[in-house]
Protein backbone atom coordinates (compact mmCIF):
# COMPACT_ATOMS: atom_id res chain seq x y z
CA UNK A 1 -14.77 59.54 -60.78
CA UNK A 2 -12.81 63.03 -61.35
CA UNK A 3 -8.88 62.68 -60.86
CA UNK A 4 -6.23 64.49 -61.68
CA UNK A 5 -2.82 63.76 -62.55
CA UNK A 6 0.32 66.41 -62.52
CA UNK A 7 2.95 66.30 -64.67
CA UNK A 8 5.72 68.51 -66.57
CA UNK A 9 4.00 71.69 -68.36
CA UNK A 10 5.77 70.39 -71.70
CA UNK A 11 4.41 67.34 -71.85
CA UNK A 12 0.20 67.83 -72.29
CA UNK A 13 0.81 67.78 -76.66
CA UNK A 14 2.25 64.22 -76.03
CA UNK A 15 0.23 63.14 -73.82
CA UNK A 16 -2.68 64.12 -75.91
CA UNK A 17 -1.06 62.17 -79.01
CA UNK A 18 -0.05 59.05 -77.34
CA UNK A 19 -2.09 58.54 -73.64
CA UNK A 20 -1.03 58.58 -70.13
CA UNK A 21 2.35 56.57 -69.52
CA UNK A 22 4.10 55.17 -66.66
CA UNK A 23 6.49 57.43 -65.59
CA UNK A 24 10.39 56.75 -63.52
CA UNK A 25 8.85 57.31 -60.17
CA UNK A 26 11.63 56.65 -57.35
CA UNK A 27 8.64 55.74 -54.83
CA UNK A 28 7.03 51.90 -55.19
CA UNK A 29 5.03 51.04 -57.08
CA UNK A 30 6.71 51.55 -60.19
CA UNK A 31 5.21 51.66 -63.69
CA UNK A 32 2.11 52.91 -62.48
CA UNK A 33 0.18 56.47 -64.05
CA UNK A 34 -0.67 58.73 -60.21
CA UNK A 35 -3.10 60.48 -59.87
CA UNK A 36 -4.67 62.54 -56.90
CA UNK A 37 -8.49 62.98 -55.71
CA UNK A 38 -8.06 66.28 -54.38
CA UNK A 39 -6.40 68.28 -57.45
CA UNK A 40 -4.42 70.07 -55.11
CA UNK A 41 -0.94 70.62 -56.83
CA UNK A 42 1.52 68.47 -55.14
CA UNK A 43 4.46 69.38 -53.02
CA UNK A 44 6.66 67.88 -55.13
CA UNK A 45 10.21 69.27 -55.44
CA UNK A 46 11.33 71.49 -58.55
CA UNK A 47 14.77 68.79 -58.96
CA UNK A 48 14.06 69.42 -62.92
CA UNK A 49 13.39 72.91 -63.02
CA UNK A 50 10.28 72.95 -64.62
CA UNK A 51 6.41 73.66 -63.90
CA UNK A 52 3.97 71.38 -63.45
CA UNK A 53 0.57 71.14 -64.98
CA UNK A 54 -2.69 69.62 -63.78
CA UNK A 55 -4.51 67.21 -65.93
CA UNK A 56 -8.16 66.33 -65.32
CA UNK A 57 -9.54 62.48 -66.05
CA UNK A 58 -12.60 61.07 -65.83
CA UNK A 59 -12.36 57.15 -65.10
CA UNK A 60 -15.21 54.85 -63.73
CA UNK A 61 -15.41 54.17 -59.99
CA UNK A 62 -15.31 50.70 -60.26
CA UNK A 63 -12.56 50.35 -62.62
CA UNK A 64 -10.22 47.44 -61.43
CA UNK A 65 -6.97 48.87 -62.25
CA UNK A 66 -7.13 51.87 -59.65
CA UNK A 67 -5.91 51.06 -56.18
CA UNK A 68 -5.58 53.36 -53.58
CA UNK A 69 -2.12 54.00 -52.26
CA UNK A 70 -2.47 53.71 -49.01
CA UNK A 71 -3.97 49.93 -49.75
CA UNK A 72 -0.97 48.99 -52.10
CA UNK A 73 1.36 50.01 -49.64
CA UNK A 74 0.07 47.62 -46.42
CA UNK A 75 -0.69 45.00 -48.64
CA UNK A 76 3.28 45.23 -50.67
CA UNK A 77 5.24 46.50 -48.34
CA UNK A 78 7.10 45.24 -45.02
CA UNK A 79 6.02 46.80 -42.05
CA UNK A 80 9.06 48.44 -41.04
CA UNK A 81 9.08 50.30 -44.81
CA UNK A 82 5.36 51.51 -43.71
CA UNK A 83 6.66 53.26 -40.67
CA UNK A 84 9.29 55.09 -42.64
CA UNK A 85 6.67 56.17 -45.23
CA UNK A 86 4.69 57.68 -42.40
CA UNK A 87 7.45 59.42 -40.63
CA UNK A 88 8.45 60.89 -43.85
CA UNK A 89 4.70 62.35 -44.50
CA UNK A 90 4.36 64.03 -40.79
């Protein structure tokens, strides 16, 4: 399976010396690497003033440690946490 992960435009050299790491992601779950099906650049806001970079990863489809989102979130999170998430996406 093709996905694609975004990060800051400085950090692809580090990346390519030391692997994917969990980033400080405000949003549960935390310690986690994202990534994104569609490759689409993210609407993600510019709060450290820098440019993001796409890059592209091939992982199997049946690999155990990729969960989709959307399934983390109704099987972690309280129900009234769910309806904020999807207020905040509309």
């Amino acid at each position: 399976m093709r996905l694609y992960h975004f990060t800051d435009a400085r950090l692809p050299r580090t990346i390519l010396r030391q692997g994917l790491k969990p980033g400080s992601e405000p949003m549960p779950p935390k310690h986690v690497v994202w990534f994104d099906r569609r490759g689409v650049t993210p609407n993600i806001p510019r709060r450290l003033g820098h440019n993001l970079c796409r890059l592209t990863v091939v992982i199997p489809d049946r690999d155990r440690c990729l969960v989709k989102y959307n399934d983390w979130l109704r099987r972690n999170m309280q129900p009234s946490a769910l309806r904020f998430a999807d207020r905040r996406r509309k």
